[in-house]
Protein backbone atom coordinates (compact mmCIF):
# COMPACT_ATOMS: atom_id res chain seq x y z
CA UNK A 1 -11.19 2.03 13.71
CA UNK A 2 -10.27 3.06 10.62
CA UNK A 3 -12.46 2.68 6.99
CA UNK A 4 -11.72 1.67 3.32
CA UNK A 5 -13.93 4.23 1.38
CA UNK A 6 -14.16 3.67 -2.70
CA UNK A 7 -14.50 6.40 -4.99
CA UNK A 8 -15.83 5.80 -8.70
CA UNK A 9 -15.98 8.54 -11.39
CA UNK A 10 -19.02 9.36 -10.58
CA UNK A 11 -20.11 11.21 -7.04
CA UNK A 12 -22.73 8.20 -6.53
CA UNK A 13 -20.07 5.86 -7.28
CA UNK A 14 -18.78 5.49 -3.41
CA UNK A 15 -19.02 3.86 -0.08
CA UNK A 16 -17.37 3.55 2.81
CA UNK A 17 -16.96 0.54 5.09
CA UNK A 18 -15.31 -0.18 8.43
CA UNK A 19 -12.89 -2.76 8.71
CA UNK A 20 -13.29 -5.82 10.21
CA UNK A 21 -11.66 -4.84 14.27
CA UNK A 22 -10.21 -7.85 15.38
CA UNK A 23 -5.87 -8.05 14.54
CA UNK A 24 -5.67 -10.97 16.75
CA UNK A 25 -7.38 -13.01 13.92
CA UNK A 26 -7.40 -11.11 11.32
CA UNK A 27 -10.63 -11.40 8.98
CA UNK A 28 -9.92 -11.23 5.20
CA UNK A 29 -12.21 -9.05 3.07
CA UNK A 30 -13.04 -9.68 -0.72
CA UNK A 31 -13.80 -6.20 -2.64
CA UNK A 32 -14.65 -6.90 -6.47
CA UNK A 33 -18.19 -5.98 -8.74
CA UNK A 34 -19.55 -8.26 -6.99
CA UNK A 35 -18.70 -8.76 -3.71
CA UNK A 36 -20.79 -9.32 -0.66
CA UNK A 37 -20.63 -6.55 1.35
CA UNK A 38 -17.89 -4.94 -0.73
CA UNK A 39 -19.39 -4.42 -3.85
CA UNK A 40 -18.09 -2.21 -7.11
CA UNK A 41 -20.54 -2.68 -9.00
CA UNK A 42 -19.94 0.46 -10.99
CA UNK A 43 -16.45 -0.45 -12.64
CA UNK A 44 -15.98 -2.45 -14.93
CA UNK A 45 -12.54 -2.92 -14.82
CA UNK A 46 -12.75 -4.74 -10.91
CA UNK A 47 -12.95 -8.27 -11.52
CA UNK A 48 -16.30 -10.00 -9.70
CA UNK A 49 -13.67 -10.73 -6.91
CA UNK A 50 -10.58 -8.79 -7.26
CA UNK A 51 -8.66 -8.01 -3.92
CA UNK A 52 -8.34 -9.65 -0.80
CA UNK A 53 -7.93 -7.22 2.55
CA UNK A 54 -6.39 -8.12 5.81
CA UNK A 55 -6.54 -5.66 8.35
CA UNK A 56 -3.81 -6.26 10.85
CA UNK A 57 -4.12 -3.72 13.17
CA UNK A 58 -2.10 -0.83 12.03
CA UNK A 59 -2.03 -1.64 8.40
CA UNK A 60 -4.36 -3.22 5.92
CA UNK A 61 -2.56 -5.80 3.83
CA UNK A 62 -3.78 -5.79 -0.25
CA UNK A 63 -3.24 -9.31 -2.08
CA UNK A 64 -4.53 -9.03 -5.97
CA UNK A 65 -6.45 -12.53 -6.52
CA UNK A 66 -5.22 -15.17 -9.17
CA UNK A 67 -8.35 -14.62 -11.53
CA UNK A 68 -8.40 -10.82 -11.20
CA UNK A 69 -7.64 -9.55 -14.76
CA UNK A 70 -7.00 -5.83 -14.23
CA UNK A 71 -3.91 -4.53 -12.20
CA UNK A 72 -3.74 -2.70 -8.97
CA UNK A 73 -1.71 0.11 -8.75
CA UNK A 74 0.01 1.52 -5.96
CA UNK A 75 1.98 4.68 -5.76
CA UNK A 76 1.53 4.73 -9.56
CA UNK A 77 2.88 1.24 -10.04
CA UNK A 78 1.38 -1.85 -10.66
CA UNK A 79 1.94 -3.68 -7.44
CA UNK A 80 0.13 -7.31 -6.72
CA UNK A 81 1.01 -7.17 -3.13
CA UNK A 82 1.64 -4.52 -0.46
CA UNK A 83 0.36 -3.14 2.46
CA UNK A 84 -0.64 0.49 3.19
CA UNK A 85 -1.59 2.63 6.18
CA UNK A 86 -3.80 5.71 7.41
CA UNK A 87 -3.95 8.37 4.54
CA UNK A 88 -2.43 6.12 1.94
CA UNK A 89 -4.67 4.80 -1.38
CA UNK A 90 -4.83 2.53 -4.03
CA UNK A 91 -6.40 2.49 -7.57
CA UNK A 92 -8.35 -0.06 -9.69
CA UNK A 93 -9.57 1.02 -12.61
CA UNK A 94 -11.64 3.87 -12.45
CA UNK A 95 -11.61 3.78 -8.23
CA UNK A 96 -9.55 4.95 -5.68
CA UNK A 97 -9.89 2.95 -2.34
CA UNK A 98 -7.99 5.09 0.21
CA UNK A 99 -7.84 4.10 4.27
CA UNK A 100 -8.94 6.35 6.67
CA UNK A 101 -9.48 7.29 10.41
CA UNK A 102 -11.29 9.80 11.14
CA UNK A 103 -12.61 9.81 14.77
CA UNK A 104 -15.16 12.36 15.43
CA UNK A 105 -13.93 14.64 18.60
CA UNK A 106 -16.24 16.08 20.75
CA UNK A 107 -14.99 18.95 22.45
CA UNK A 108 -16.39 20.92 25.30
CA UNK A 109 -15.71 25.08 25.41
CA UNK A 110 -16.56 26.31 29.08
């Protein structure tokens, strides 16, 4: 399944989560400062709840919330509302969130 890892300025300023598995109901996520679960607590600029996350099962859906104050941008645009896949990112403020998959593959040499 593929993860939402953010990356602050700083190389302490990072985690990485799994997203939540199930497309057939899709469970939102809330990533802000102060977030359960989703915490950036090291930017300033992310809004105590900032972005709302749907993954649908190939691509995870990004909705800017009505009291974030800070823009999102995607591609290098400010974008309230799009949807990215695997190997795609987007910034807020001083973090990058970028979407992953990276399986580990075990593989046997006889």
């Amino acid at each position: 399944m593929p993860d939402l890892i953010a990356q602050g300025p700083n190389a302490s300023d990072r985690w990485r989560r799994p997203l939540p598995k199930d497309p057939v109901s899709p469970q939102p996520v809330i990533v802000g400062r102060t977030a359960a679960g989703w915490a950036v607590p090291w930017d300033d600029r992310i809004s105590r709840s900032h972005v709302r996350l749907v993954w649908n099962g190939s691509r995870l859906e990004v909705s800017k919330l009505i009291d974030a104050r800070n823009p999102i941008f995607h591609k290098g645009l400010r974008d309230d509302d799009f949807d990215i896949g695997i190997g795609d990112h987007f910034v807020i403020g001083q973090t990058a969130f970028s979407l992953v998959d990276q399986r580990v593959r075990m593989v046997s040499q006889s």
